[in-house]
N, C-alpha and C. Protein backbone atom coordinates (compact mmCIF):
# COMPACT_ATOMS: atom_id res chain seq x y z
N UNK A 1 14.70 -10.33 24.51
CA UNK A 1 15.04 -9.05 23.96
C UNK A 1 13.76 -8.21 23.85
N UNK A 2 13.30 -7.39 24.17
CA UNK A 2 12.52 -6.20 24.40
C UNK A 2 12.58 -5.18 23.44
N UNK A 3 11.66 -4.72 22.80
CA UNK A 3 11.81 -4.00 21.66
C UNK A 3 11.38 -2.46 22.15
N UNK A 4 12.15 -0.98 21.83
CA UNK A 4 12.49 -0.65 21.83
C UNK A 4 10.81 0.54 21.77
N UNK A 5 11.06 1.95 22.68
CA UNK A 5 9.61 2.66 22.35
C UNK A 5 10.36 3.93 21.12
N UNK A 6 9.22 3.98 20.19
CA UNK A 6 9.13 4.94 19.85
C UNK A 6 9.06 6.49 20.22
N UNK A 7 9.56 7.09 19.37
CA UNK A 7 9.42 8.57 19.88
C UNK A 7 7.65 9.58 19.91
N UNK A 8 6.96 8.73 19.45
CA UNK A 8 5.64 9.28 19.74
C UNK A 8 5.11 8.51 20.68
N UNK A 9 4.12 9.09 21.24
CA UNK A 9 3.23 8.49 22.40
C UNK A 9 1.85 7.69 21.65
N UNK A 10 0.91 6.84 22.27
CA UNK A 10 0.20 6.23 21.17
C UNK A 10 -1.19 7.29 21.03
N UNK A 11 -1.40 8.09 21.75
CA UNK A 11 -2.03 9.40 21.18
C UNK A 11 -1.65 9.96 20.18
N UNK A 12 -0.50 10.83 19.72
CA UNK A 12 0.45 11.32 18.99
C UNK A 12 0.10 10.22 17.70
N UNK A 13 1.11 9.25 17.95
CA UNK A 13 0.45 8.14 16.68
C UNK A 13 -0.62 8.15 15.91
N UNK A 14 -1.90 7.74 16.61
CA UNK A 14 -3.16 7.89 16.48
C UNK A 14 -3.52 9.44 15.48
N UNK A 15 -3.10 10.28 16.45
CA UNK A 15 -3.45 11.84 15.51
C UNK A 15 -2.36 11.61 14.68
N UNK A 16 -1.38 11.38 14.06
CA UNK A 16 -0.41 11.14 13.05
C UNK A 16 -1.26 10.55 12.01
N UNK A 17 -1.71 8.99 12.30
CA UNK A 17 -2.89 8.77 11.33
C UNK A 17 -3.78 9.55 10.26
N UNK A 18 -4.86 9.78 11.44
CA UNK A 18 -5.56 10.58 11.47
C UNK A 18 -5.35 12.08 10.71
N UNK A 19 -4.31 12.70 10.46
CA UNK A 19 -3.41 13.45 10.04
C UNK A 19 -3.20 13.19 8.44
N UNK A 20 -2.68 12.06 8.23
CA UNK A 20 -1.91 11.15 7.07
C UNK A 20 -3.44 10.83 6.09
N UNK A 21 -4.25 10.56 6.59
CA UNK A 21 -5.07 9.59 6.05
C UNK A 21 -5.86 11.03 5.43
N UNK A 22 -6.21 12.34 6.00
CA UNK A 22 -7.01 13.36 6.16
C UNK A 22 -6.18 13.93 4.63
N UNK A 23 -4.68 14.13 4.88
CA UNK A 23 -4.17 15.06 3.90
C UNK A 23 -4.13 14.20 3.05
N UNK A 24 -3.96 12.86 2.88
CA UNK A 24 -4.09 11.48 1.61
C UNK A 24 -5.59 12.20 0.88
N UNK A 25 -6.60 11.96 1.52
CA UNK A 25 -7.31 12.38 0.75
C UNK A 25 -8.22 13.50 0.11
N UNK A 26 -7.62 14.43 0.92
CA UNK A 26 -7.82 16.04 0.85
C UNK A 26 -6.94 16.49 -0.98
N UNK A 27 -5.88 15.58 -0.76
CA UNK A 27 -5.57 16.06 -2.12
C UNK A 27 -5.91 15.54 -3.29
N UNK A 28 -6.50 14.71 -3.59
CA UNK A 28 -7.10 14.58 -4.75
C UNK A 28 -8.35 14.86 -5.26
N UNK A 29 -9.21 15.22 -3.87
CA UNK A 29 -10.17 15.59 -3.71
C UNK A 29 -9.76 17.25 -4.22
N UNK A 30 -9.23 17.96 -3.79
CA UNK A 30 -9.09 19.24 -4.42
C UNK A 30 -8.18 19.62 -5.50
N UNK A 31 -7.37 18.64 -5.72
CA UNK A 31 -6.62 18.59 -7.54
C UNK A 31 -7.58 18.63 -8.30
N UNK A 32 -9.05 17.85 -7.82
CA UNK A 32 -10.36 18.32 -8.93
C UNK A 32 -11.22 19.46 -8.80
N UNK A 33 -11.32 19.84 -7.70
CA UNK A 33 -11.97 21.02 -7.36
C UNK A 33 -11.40 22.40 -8.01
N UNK A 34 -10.14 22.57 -7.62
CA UNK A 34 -9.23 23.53 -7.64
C UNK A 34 -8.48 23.43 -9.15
N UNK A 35 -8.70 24.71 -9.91
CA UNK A 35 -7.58 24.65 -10.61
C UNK A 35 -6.26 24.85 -11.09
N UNK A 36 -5.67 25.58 -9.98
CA UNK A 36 -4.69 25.87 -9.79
C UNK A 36 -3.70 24.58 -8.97
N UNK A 37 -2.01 24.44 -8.50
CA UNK A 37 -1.45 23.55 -7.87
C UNK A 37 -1.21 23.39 -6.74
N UNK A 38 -2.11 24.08 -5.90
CA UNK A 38 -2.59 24.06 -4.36
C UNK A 38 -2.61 22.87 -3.58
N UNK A 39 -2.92 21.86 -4.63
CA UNK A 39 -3.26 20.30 -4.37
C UNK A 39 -1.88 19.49 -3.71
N UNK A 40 -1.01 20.66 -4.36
CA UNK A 40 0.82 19.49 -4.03
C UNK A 40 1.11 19.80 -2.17
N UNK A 41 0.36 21.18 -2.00
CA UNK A 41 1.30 21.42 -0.65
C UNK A 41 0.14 19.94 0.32
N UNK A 42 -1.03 19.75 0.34
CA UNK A 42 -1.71 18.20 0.84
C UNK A 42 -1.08 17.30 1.06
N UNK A 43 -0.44 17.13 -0.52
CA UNK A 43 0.72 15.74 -0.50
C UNK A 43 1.78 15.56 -0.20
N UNK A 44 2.68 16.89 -0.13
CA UNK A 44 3.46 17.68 0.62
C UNK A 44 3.33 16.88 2.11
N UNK A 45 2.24 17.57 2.97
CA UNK A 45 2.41 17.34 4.52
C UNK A 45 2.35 16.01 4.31
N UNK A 46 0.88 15.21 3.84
CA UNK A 46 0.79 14.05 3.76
C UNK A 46 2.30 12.98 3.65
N UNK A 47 2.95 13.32 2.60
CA UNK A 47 4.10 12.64 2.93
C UNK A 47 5.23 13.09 4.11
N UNK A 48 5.31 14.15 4.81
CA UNK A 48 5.84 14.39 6.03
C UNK A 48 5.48 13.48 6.87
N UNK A 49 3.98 13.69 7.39
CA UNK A 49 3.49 12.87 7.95
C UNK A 49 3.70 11.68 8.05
N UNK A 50 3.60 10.85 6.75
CA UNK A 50 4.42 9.09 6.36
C UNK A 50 5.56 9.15 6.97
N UNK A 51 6.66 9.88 6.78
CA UNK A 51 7.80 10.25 7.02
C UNK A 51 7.56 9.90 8.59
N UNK A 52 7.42 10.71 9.98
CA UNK A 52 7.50 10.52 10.73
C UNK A 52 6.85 9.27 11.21
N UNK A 53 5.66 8.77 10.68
CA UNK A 53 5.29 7.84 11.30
C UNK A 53 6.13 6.59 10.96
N UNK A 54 6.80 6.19 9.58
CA UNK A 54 7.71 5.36 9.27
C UNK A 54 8.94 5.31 10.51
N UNK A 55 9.24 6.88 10.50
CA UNK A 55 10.91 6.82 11.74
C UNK A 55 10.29 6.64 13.03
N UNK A 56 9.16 6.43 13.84
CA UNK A 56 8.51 5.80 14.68
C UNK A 56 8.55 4.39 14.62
N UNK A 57 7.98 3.84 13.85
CA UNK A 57 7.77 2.44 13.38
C UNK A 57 9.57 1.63 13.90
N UNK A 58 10.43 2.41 12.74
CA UNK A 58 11.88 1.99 12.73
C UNK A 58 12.49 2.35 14.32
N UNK A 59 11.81 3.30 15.30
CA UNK A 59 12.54 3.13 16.41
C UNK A 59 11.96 2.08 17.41
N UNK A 60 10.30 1.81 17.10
CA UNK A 60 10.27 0.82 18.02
C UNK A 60 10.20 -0.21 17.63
N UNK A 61 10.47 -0.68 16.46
CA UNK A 61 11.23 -2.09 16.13
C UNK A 61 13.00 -2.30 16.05
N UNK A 62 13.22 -1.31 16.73
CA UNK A 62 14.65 -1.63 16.76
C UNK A 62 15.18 -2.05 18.83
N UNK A 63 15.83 -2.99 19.48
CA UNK A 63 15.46 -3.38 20.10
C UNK A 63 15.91 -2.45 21.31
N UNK A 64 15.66 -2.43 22.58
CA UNK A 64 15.37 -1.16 23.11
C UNK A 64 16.83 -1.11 24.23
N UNK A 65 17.98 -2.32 23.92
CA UNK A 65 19.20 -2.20 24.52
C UNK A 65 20.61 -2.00 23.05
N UNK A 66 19.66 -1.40 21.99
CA UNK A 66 20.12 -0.95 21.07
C UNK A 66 21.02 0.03 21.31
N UNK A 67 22.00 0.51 20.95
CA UNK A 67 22.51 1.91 21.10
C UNK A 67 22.24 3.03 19.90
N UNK A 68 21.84 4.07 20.74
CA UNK A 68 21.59 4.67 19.15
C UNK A 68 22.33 5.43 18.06
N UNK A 69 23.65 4.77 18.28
CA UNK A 69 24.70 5.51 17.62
C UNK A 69 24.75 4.29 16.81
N UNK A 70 24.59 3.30 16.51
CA UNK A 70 25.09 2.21 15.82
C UNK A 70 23.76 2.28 14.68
């Protein structure tokens, strides 16, 4: 059984990271800087970001003669 590709390419992935890890710590870093709530839209993308890379993860561990209606 052959497991199944994701919808990102492993470039894409990579900058997804890269992405995730940047806005992870961009916002707490400026929740102290900043005093205003500027800090939420960071954690905001940051969790988008999780978001897609999780529904990546779940398509290429699902097996790749899967159907994708089921």
């Amino acid at each position: 059984m052959h497991q199944g590709s994701g919808f990102l390419t492993k470039r894409q992935r990579r900058l997804a990271w890269l992405g995730f890890l940047l806005a992870a710590v961009q916002a707490p870093v400026s929740a102290k800087l900043v005093a205003d709530s500027s800090w939420l839209f960071s954690l905001v993308v940051a969790l988008m970001v999780a978001t897609v890379i999780i529904a990546d993860d779940a398509a290429r561990r699902r097996p790749a003669d899967a159907r994708s209606s089921e």
